[in-house]
Protein backbone atom coordinates (compact mmCIF):
# COMPACT_ATOMS: atom_id res chain seq x y z
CA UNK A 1 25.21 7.45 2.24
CA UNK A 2 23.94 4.07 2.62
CA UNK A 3 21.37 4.74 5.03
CA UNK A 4 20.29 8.40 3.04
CA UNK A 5 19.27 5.86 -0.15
CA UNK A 6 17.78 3.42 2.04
CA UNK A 7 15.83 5.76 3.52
CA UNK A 8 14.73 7.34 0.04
CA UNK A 9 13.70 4.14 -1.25
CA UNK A 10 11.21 3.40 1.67
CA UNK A 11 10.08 6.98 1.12
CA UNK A 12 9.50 6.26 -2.12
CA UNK A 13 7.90 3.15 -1.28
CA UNK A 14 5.24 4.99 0.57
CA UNK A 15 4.99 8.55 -1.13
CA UNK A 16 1.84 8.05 -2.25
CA UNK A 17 -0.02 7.32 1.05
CA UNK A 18 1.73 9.50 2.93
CA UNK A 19 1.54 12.22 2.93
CA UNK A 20 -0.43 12.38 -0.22
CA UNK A 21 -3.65 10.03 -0.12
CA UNK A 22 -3.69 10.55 4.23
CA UNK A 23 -3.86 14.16 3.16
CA UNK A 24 -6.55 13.97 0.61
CA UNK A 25 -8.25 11.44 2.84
CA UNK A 26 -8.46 14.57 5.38
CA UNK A 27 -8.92 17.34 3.38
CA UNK A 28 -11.51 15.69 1.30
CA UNK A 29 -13.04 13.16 3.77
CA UNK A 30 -16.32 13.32 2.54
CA UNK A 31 -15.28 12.72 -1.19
CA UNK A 32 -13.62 9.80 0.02
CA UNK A 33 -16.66 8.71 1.56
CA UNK A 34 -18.93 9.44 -1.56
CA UNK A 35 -16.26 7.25 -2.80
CA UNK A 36 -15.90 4.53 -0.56
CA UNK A 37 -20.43 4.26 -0.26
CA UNK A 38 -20.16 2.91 -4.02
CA UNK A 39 -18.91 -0.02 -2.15
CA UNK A 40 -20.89 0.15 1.34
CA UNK A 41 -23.90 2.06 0.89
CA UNK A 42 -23.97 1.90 4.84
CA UNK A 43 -22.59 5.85 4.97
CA UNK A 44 -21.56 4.94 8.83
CA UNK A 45 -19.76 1.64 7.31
CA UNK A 46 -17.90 3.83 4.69
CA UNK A 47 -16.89 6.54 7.27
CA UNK A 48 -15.22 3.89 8.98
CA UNK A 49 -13.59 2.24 6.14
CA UNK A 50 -12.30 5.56 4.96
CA UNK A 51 -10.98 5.54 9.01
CA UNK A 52 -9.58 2.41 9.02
CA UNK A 53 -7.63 3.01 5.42
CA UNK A 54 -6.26 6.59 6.46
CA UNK A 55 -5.25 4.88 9.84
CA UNK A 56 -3.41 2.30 7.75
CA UNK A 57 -1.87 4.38 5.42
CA UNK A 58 -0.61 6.35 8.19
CA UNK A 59 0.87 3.98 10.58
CA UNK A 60 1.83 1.15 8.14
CA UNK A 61 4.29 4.02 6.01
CA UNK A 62 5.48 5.05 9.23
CA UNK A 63 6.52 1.90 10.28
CA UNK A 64 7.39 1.32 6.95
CA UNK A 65 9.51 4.47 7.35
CA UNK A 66 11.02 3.96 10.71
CA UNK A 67 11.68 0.27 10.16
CA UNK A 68 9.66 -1.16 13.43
CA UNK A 69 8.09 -3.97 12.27
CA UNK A 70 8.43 -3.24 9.30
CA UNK A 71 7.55 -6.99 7.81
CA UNK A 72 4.41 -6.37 9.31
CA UNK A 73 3.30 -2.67 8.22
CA UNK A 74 4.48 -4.19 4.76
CA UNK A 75 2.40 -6.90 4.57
CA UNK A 76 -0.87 -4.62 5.73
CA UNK A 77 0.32 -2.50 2.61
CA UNK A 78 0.29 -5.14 0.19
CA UNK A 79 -2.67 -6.38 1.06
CA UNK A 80 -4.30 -2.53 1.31
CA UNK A 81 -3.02 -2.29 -2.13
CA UNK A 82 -4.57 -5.92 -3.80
CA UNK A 83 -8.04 -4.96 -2.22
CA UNK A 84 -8.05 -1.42 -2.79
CA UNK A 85 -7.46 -2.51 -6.77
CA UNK A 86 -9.87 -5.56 -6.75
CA UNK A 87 -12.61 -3.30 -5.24
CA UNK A 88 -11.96 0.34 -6.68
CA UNK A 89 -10.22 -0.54 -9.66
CA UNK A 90 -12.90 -2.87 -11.84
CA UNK A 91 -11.88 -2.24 -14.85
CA UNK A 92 -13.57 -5.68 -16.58
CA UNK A 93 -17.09 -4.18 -15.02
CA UNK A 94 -16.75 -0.88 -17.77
CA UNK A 95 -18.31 -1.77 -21.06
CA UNK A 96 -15.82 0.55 -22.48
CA UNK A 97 -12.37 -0.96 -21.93
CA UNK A 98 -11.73 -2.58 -25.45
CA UNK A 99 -12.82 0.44 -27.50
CA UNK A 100 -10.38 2.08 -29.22
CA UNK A 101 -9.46 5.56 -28.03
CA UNK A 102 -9.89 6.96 -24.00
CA UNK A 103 -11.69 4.46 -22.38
CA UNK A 104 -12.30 4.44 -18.34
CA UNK A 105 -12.04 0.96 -18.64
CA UNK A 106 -8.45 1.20 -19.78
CA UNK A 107 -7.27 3.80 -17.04
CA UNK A 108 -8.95 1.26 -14.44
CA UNK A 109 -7.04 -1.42 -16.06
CA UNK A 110 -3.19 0.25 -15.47
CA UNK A 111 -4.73 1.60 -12.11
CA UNK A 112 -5.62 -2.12 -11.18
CA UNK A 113 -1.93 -2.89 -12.46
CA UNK A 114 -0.02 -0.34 -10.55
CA UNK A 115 -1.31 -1.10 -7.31
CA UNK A 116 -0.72 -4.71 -7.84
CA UNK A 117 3.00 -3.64 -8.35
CA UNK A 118 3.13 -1.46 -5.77
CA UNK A 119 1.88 -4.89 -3.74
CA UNK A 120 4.92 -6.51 -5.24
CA UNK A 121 7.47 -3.49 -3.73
CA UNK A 122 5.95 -4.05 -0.37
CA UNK A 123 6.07 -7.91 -0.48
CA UNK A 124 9.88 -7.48 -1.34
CA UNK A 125 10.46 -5.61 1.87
CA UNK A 126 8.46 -8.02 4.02
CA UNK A 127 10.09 -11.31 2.47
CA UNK A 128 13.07 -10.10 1.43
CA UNK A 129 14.55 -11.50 -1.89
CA UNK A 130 15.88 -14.84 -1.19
CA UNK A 131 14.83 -18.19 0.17
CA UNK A 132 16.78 -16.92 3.42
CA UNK A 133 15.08 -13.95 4.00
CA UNK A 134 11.49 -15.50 3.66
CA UNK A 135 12.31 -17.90 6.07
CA UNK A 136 13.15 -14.70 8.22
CA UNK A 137 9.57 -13.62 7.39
CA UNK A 138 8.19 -16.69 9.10
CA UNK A 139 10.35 -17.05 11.93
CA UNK A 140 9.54 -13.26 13.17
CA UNK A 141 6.81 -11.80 10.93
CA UNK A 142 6.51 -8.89 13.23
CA UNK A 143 10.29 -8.07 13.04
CA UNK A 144 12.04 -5.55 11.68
CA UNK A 145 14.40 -5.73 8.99
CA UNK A 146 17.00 -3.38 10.04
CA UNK A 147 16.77 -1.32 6.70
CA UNK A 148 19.42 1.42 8.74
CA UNK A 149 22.07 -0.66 10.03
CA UNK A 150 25.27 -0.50 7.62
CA UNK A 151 26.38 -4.13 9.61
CA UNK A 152 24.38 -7.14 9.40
CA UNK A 153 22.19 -7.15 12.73
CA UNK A 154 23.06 -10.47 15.09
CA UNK A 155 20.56 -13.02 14.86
């Protein structure tokens, strides 16, 4: 049973990347790159940010997932996540996020928000929750944590 929730809260963890955003990455890739030339109007450049983010969200949840080097993949999440909000989610550039009423401003501003928590969930796997476990972090940052073992794993 242990293992089963473990599992399901890594899955959680990366739900929305895979296989949902991957997914609409694919099916949609050249929506995502309309998207992604707001921010570099190179269309070659966007192509291969859209790339490099579909490769990420692939490989980092499986790793994620699977638990190999898992600090790692986490880390490339978290960091996905801060600069995916700070460049797609803007909302202090919309002159309509103090009106009252729907605003886009104010749907940026929870997006922004969620994927900075989402950062959070990722940087909790990677350094763990106590002063012992960041040390961990530092010591092997390319480790794994050993979410499946039901025994402590020998040092």
């Amino acid at each position: 049973m242990e293992i089963v929730v473990a599992f399901l809260v890594r899955l959680l963890l990366v739900l929305l990347f895979l296989p949902f955003s991957a997914m609409d990455k694919i099916v949609n890739f050249s929506g995502a790159v309309g998207q992604a030339s707001e921010m570099f109007p190179n269309r070659t450049l966007a192509r291969l940010m859209i790339l490099a983010g579909l490769g990420v969200e692939i490989f980092m949840s499986l790793g994620v997932l699977t638990g190999i080097a898992d600090r790692a993949a986490t880390m490339i999440l978290a960091l996905y996540c801060i600069v995916t909000a700070v460049l797609w989610k803007r909302f202090w550039v919309q002159g309509d996020f103090a009106l009252t009423g729907p605003s886009k401003g104010r749907e940026l501003m929870w997006d922004f928000w969620k994927n900075l928590a989402l950062a959070g969930g990722f940087l909790l796997v990677a350094f763990g929750t106590t002063a012992r476990s960041v040390d961990a972090f530092f010591a092997d940052p390319l480790g794994s944590t050993h979410p499946y073992a039901v025994t402590e794993p020998a040092p």
